[in-house]
N, C-alpha and C. Protein backbone atom coordinates (compact mmCIF):
# COMPACT_ATOMS: atom_id res chain seq x y z
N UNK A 1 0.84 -1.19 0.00
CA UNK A 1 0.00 0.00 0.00
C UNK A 1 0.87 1.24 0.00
N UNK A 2 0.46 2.35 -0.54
CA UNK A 2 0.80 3.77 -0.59
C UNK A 2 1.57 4.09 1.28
N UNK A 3 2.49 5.08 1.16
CA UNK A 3 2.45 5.20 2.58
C UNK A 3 1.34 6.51 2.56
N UNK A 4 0.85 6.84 3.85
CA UNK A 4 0.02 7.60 4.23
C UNK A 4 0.28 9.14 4.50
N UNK A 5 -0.24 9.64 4.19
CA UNK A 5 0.39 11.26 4.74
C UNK A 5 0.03 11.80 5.69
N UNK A 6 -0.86 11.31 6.55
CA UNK A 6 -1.05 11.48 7.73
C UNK A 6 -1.53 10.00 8.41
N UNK A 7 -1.54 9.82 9.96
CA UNK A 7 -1.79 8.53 10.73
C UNK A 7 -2.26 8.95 11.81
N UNK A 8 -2.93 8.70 12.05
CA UNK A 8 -3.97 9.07 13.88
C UNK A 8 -3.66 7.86 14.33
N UNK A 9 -2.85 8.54 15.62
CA UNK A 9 -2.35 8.17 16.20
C UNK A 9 -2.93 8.50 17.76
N UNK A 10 -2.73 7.67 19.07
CA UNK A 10 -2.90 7.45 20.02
C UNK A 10 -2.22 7.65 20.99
N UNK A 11 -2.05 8.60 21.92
CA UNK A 11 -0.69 9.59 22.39
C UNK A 11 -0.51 9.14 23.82
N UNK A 12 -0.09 8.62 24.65
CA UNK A 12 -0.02 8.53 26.12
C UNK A 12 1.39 8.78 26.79
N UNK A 13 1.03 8.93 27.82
CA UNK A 13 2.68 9.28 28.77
C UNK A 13 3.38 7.74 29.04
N UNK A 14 4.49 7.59 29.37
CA UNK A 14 5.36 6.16 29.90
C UNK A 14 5.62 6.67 31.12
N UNK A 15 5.49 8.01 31.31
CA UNK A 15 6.28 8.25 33.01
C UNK A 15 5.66 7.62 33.89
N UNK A 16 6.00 6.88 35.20
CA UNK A 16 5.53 6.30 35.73
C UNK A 16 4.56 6.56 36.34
N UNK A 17 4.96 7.76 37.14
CA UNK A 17 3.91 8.59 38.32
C UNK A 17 2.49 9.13 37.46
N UNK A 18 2.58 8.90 36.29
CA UNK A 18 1.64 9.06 35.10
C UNK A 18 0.50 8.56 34.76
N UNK A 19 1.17 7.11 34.69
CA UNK A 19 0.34 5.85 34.08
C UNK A 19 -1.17 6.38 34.41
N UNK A 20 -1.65 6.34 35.73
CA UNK A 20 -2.70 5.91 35.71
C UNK A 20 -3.52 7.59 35.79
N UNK A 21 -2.77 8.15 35.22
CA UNK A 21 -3.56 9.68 35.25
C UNK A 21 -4.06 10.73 33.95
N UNK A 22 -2.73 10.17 33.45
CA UNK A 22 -2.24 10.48 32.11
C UNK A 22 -3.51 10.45 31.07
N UNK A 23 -4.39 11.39 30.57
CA UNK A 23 -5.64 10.87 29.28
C UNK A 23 -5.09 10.46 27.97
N UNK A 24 -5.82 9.85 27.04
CA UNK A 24 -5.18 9.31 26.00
C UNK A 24 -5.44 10.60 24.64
N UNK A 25 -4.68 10.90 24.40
CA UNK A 25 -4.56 12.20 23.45
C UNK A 25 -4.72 11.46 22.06
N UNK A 26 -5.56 11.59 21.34
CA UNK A 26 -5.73 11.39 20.07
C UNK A 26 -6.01 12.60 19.07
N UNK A 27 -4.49 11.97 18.05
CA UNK A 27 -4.24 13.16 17.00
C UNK A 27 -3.54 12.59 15.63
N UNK A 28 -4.18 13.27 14.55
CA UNK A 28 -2.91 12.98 13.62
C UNK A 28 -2.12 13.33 13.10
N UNK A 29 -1.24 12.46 13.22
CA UNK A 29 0.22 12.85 13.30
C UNK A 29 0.72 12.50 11.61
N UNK A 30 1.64 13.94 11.01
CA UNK A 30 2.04 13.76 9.95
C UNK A 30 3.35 12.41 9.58
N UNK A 31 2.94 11.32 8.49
CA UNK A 31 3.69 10.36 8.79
C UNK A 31 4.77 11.07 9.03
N UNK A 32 5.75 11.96 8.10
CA UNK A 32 7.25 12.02 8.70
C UNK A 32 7.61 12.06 9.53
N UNK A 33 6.65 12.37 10.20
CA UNK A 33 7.28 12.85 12.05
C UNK A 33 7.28 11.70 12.30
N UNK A 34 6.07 10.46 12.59
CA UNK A 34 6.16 9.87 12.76
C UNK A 34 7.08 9.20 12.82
N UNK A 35 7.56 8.99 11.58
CA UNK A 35 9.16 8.60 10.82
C UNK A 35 10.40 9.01 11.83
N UNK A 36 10.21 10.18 12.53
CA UNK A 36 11.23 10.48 13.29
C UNK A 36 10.65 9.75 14.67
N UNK A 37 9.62 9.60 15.16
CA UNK A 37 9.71 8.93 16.50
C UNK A 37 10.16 7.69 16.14
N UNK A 38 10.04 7.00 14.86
CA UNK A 38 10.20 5.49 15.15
C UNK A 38 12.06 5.29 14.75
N UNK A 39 12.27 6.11 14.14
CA UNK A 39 14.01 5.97 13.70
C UNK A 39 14.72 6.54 15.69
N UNK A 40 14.12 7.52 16.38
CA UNK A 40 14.38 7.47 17.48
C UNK A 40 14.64 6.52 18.38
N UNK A 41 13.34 5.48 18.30
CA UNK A 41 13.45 4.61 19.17
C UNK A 41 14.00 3.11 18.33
N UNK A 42 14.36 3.41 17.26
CA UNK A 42 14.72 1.85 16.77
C UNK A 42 15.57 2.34 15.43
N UNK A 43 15.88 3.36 15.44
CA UNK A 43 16.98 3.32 14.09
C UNK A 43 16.18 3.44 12.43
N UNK A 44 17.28 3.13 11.44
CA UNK A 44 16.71 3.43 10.18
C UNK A 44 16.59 1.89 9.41
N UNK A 45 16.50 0.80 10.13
CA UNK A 45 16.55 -0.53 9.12
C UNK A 45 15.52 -0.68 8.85
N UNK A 46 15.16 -0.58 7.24
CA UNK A 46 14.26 -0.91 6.59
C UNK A 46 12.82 -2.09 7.00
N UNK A 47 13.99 -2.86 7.66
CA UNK A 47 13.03 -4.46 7.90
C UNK A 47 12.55 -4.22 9.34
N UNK A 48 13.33 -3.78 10.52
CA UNK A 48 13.07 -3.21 11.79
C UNK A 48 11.93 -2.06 11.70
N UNK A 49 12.09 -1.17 10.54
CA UNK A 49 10.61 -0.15 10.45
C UNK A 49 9.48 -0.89 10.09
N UNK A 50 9.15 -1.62 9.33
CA UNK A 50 8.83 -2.42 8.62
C UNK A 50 7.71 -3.51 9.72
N UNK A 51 8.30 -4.28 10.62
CA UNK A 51 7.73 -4.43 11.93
C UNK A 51 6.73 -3.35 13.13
N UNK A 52 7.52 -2.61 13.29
CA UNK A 52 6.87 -1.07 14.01
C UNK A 52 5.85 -0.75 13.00
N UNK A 53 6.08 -0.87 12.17
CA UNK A 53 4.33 -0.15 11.42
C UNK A 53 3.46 -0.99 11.35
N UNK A 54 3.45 -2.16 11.06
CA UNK A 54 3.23 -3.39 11.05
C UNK A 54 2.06 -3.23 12.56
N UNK A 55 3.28 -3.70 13.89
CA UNK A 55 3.05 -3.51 15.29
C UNK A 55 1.98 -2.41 15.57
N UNK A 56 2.21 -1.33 15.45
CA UNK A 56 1.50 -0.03 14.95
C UNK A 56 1.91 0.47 16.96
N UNK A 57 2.81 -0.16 17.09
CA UNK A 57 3.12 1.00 18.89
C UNK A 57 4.23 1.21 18.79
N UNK A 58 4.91 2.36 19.42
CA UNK A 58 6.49 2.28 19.73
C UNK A 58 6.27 3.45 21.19
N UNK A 59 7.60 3.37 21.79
CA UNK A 59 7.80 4.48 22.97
C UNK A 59 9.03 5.30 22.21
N UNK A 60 8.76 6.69 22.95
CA UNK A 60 9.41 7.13 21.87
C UNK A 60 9.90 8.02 23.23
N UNK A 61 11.05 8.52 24.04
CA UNK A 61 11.42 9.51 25.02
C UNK A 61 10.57 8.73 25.99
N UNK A 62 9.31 10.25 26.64
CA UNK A 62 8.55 9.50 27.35
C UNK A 62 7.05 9.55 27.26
N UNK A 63 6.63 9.40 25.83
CA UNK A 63 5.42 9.11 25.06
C UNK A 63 5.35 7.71 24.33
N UNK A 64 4.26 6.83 24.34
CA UNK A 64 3.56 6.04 23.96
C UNK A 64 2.83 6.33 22.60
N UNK A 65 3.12 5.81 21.27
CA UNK A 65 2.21 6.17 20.53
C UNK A 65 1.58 4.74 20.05
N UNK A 66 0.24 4.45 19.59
CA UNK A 66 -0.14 3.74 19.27
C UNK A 66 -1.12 3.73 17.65
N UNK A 67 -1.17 3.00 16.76
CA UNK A 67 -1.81 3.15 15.65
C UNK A 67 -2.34 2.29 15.24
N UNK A 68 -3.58 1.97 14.24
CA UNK A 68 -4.23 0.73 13.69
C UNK A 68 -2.70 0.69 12.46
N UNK A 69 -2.17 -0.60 12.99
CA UNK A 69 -0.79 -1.18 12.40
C UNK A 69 -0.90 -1.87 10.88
N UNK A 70 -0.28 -1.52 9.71
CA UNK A 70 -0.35 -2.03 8.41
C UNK A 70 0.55 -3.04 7.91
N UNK A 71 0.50 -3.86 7.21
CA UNK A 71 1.50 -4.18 6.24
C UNK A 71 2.34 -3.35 5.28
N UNK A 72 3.36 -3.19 5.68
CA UNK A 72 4.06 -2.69 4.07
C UNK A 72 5.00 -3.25 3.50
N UNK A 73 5.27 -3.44 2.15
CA UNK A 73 6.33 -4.28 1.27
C UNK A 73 7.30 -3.37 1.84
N UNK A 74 8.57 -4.15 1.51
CA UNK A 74 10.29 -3.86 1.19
C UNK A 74 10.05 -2.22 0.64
N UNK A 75 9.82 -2.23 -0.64
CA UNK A 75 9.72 -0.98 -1.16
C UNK A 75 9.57 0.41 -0.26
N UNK A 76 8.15 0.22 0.04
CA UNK A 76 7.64 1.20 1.26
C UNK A 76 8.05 1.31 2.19
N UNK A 77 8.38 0.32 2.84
CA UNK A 77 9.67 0.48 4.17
C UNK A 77 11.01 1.78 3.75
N UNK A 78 11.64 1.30 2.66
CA UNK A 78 12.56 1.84 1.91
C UNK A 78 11.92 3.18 1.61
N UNK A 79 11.34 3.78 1.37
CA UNK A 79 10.68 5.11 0.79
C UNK A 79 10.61 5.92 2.00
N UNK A 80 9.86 5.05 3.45
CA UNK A 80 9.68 5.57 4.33
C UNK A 80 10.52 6.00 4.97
N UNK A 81 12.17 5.23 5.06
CA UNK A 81 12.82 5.71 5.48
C UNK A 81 13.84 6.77 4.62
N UNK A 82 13.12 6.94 3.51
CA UNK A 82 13.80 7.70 2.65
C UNK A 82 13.47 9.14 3.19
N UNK A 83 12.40 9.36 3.61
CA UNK A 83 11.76 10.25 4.07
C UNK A 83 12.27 11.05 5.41
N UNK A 84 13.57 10.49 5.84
CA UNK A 84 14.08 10.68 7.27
C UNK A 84 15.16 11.33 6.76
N UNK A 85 15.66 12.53 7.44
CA UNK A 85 16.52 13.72 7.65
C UNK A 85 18.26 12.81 7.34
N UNK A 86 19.18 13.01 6.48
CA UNK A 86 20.18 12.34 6.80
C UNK A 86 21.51 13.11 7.40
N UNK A 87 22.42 12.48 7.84
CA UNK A 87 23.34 13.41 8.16
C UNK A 87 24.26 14.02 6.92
N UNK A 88 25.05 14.89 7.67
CA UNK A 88 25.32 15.79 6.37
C UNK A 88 27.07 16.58 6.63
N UNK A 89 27.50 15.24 6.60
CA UNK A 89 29.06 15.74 6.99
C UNK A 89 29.58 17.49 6.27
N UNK A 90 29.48 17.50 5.44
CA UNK A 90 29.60 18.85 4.73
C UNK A 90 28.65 20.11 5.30
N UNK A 91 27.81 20.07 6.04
CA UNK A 91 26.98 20.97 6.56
C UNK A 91 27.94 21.90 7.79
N UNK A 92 27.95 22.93 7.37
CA UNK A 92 28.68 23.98 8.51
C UNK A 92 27.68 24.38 9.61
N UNK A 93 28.47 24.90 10.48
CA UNK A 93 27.36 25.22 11.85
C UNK A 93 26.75 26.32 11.64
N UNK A 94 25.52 26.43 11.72
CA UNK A 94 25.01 27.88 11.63
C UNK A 94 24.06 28.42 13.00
N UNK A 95 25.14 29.59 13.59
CA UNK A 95 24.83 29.92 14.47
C UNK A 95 23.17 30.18 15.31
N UNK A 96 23.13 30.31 14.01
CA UNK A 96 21.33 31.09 14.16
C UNK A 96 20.83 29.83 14.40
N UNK A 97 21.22 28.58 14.10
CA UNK A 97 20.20 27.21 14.53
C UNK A 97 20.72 27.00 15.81
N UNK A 98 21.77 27.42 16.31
CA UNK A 98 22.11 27.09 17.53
C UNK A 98 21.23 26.36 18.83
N UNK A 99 21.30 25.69 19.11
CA UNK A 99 19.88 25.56 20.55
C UNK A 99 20.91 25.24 21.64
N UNK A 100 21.98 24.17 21.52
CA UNK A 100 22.43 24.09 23.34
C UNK A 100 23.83 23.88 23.01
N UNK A 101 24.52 24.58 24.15
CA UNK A 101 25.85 23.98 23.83
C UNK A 101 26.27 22.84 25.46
N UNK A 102 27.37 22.03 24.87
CA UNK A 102 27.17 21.46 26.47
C UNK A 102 29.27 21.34 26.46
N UNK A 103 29.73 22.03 27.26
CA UNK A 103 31.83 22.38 27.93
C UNK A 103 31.28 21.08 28.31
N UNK A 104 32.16 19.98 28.03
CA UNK A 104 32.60 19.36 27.95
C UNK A 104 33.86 18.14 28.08
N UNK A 105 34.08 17.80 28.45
CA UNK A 105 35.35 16.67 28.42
C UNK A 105 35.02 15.26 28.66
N UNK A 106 36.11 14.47 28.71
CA UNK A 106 35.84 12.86 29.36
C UNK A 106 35.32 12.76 30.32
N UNK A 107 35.48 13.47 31.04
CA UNK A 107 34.92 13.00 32.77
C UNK A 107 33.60 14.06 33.16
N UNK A 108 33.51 15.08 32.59
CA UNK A 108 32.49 16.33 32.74
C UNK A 108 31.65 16.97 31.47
N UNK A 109 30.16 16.97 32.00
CA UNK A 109 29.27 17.28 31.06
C UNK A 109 28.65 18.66 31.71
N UNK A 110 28.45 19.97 30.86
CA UNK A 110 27.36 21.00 31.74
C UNK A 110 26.86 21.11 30.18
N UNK A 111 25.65 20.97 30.16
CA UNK A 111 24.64 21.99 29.67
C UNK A 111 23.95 23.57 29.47
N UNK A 112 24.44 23.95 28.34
CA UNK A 112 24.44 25.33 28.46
C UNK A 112 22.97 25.72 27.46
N UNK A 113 21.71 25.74 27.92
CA UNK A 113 21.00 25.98 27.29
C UNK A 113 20.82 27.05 26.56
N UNK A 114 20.16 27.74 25.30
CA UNK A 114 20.54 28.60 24.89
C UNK A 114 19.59 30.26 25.52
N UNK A 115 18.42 29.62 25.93
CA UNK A 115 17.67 30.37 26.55
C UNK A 115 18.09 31.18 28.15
N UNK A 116 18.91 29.90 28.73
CA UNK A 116 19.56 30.62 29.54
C UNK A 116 20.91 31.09 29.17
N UNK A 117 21.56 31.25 28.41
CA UNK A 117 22.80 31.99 28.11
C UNK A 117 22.65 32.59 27.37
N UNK A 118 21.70 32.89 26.44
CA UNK A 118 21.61 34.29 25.27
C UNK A 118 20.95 35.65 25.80
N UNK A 119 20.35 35.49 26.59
CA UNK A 119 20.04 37.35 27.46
C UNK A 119 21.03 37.66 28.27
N UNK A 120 21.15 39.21 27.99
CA UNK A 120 22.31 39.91 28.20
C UNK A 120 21.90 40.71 29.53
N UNK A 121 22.95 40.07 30.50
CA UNK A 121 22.91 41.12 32.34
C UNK A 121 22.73 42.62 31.60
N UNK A 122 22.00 43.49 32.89
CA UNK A 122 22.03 44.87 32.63
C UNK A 122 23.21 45.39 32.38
N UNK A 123 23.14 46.40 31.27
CA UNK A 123 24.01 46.86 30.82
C UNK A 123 25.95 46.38 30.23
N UNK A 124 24.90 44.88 29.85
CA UNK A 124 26.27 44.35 29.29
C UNK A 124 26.35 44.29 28.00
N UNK A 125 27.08 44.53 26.89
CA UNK A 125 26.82 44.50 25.55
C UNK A 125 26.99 42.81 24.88
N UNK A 126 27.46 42.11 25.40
CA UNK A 126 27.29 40.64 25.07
C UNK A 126 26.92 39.87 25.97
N UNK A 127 26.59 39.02 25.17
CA UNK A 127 25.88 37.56 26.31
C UNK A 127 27.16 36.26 26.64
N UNK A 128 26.78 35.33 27.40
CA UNK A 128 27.46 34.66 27.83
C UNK A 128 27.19 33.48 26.58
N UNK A 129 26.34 33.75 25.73
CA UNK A 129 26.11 32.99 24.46
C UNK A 129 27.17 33.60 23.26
N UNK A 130 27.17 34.73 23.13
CA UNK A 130 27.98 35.43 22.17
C UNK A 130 29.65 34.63 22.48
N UNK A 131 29.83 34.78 23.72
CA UNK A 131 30.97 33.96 24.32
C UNK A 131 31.42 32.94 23.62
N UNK A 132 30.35 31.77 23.70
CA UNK A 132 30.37 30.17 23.43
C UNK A 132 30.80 30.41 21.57
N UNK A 133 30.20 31.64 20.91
CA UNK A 133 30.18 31.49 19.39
C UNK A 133 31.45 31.63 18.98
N UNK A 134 31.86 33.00 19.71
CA UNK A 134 32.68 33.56 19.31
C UNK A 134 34.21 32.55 19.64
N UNK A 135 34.16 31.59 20.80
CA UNK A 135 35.42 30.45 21.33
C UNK A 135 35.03 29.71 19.93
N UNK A 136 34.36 29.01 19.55
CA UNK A 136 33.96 28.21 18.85
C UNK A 136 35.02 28.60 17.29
N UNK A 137 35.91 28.04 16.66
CA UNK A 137 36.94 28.16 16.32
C UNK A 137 36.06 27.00 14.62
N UNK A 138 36.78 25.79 14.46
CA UNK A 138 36.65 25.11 13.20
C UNK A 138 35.71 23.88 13.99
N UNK A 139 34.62 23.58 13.86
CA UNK A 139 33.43 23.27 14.11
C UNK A 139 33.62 21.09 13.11
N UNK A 140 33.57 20.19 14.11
CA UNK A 140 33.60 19.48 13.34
C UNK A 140 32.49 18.28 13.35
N UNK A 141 32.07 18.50 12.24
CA UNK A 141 30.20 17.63 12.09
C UNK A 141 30.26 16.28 12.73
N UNK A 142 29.74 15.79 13.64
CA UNK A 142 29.47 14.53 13.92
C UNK A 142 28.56 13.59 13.55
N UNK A 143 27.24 14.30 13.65
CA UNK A 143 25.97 13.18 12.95
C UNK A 143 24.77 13.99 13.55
N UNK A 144 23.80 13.59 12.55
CA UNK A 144 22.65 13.71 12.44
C UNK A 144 21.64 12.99 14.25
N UNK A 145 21.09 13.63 14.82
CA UNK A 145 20.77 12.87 16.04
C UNK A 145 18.92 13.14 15.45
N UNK A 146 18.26 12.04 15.58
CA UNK A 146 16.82 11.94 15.59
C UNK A 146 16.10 12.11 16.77
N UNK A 147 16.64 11.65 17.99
CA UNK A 147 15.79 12.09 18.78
C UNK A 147 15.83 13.76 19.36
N UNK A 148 16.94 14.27 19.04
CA UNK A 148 17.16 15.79 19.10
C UNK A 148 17.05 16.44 17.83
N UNK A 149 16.68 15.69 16.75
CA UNK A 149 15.96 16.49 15.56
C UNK A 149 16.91 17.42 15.15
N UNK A 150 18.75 16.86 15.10
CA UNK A 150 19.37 18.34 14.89
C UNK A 150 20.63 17.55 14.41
N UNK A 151 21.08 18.70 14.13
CA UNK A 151 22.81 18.25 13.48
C UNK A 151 23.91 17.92 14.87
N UNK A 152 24.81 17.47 15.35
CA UNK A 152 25.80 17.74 16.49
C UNK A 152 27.05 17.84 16.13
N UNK A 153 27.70 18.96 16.56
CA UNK A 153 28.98 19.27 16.14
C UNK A 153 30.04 19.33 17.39
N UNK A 154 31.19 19.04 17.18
CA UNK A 154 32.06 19.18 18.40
C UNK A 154 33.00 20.36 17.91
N UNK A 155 33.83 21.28 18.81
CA UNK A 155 35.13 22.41 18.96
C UNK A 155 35.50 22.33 19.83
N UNK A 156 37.11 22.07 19.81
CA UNK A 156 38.01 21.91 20.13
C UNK A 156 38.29 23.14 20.98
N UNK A 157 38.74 22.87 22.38
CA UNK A 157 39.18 24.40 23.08
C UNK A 157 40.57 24.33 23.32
N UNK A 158 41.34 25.55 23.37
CA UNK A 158 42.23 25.76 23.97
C UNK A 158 42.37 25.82 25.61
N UNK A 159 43.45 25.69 26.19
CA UNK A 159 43.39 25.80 27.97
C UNK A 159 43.06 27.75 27.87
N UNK A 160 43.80 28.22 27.00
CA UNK A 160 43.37 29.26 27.36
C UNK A 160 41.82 29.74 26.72
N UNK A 161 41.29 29.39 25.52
CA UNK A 161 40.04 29.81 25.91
C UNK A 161 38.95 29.19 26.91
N UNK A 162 39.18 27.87 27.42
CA UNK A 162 38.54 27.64 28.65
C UNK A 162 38.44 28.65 29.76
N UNK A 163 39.87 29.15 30.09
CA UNK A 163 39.63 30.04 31.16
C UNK A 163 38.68 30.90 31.16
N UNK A 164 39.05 31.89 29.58
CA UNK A 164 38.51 32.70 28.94
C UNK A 164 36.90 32.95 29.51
N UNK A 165 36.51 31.43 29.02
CA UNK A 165 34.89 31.39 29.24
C UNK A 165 34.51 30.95 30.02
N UNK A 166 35.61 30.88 31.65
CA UNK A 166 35.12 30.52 33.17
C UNK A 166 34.62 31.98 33.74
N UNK A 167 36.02 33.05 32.85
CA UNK A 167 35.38 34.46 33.35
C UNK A 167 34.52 34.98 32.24
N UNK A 168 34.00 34.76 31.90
CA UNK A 168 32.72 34.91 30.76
C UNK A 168 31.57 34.94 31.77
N UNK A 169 31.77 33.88 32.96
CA UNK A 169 30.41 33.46 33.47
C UNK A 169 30.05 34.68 34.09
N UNK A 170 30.30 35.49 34.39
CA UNK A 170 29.72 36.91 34.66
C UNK A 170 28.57 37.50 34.10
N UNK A 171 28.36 37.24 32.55
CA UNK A 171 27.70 37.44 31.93
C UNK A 171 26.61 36.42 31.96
N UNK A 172 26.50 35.74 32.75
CA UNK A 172 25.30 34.70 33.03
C UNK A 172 24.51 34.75 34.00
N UNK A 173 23.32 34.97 33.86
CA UNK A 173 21.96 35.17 35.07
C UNK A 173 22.12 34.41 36.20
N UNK A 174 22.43 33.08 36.05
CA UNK A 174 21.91 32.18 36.39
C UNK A 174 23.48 31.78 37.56
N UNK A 175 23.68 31.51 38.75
CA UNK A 175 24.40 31.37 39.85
C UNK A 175 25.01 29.92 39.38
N UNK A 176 24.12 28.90 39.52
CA UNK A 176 24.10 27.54 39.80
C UNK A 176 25.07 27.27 38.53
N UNK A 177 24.20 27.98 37.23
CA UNK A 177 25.02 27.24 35.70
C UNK A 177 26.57 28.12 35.91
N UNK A 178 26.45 28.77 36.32
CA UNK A 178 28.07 29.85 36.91
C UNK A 178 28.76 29.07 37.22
N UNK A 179 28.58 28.64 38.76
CA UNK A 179 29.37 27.90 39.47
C UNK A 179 30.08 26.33 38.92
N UNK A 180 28.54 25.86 38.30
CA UNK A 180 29.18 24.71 37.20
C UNK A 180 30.42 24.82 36.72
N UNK A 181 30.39 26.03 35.98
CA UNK A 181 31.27 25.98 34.90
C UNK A 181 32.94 26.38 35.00
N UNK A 182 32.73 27.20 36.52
CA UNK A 182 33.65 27.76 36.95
C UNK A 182 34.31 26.83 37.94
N UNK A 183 33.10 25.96 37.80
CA UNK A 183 34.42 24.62 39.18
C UNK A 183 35.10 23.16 38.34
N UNK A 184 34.37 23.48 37.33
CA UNK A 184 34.57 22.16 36.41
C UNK A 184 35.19 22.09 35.19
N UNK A 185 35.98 21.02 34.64
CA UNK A 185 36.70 21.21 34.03
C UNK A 185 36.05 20.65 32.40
N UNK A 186 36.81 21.14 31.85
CA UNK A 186 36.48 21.02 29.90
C UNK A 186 37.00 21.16 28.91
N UNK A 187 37.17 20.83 27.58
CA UNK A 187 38.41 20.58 26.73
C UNK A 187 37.56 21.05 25.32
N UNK A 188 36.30 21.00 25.26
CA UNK A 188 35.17 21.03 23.83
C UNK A 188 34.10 21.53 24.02
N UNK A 189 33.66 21.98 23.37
CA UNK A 189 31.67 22.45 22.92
C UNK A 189 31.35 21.17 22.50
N UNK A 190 30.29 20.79 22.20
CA UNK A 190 29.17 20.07 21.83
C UNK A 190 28.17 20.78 21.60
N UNK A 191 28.18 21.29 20.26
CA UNK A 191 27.07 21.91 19.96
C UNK A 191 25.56 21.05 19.30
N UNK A 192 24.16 20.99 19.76
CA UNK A 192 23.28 21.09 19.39
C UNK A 192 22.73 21.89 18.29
N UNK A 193 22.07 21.72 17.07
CA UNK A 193 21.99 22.54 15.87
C UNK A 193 21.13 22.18 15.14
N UNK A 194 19.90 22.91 15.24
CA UNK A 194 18.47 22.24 14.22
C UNK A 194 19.09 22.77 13.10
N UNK A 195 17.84 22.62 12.02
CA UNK A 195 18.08 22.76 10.89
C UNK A 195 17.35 23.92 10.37
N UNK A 196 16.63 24.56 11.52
CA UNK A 196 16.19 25.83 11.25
C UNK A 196 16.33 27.20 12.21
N UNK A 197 16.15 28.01 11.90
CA UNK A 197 16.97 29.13 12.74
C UNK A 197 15.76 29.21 14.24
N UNK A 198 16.51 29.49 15.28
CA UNK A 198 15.72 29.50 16.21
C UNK A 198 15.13 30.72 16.62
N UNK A 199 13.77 30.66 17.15
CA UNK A 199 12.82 31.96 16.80
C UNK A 199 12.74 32.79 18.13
N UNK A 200 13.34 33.65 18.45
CA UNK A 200 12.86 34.56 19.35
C UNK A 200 11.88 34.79 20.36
């Protein structure tokens, strides 16, 4: 059969404290997306999608979706996943898609969301985001992530721009993400990066 361009679908929570509270949200959902919850929770193999539609449930984060489940040939499997975002080694970072950056190393992870690091303290002319762009040096593509719907890129730091952007943290609202960053150690960005510019 044709694949579908849309699927009503059957929406519930997995969180635990949930289960039994949680109402069942019914909506339909455009297949591609779809396409992205199920490559989330199980990847892009043709024959593995192929099952899941079939099945017509998957968990996807911490949503439940459920669907009246089809047959589809080889072909359609193949189309469907044709339909999924690929990675794109040649793709440069573009700031404006920016969403999170996370300092980094082997042993230490902080999360630098972009909402909390792109507003600027009173009377400061840059943000503690302008910071992260401006360290950010030759940007190198890693892969396409589906369940974050985005490109991920890693940059390389120097010891000295680490410091750099321990006293940066000045320029940050927020105490707790300060202290993080200023007690902990890091070697890279990990940048987060949709594929469309993020909206104000």
């Amino acid at each position: 059969m044709a694949l579908p361009q849309q699927v009503r679908v059957k929406l519930s929570s997995e969180a635990a404290e949930y289960v039994a509270l949680t109402p069942v949200v019914v909506q339909d959902l455009p297949f591609a997306e779809l396409m992205q919850h199920v490559a989330t929770a199980s990847g892009t193999d043709a024959t593995r999608v192929r099952e899941i539609l079939k099945r017509g449930t998957l968990v996807s984060g911490a949503s439940r979706f459920r669907w009246e489940g089809w047959v589809c040939d080889e072909a359609d499997a193949e189309a469907a996943v044709a339909l999924l975002p690929k990675p794109e080694p040649r793709r440069r970072l573009d700031a404006a898609c920016c969403r999170k950056a996370t300092l980094a190393s082997a042993t230490s992870r902080i999360d630098v969301p972009r909402e909390a690091a792109e507003p600027r303290r009173f009377l400061r002319r840059r943000s503690f985001w302008q910071c992260l762009l401006e360290a950010s040096g030759e940007a190198r593509y890693l892969t396409y992530s589906y369940r974050d719907r985005a490109d991920h890129y890693r940059v390389e730091l120097s010891a000295e721009a680490c410091e750099q952007l321990k006293k940066d943290t000045d320029l940050l609202k927020f105490d707790g993400l300060k202290q993080q960053i200023r007690m902990r150690e890091f070697d890279h960005i990990h940048w987060v990066v949709g594929r469309e510019a993020v909206k104000d």
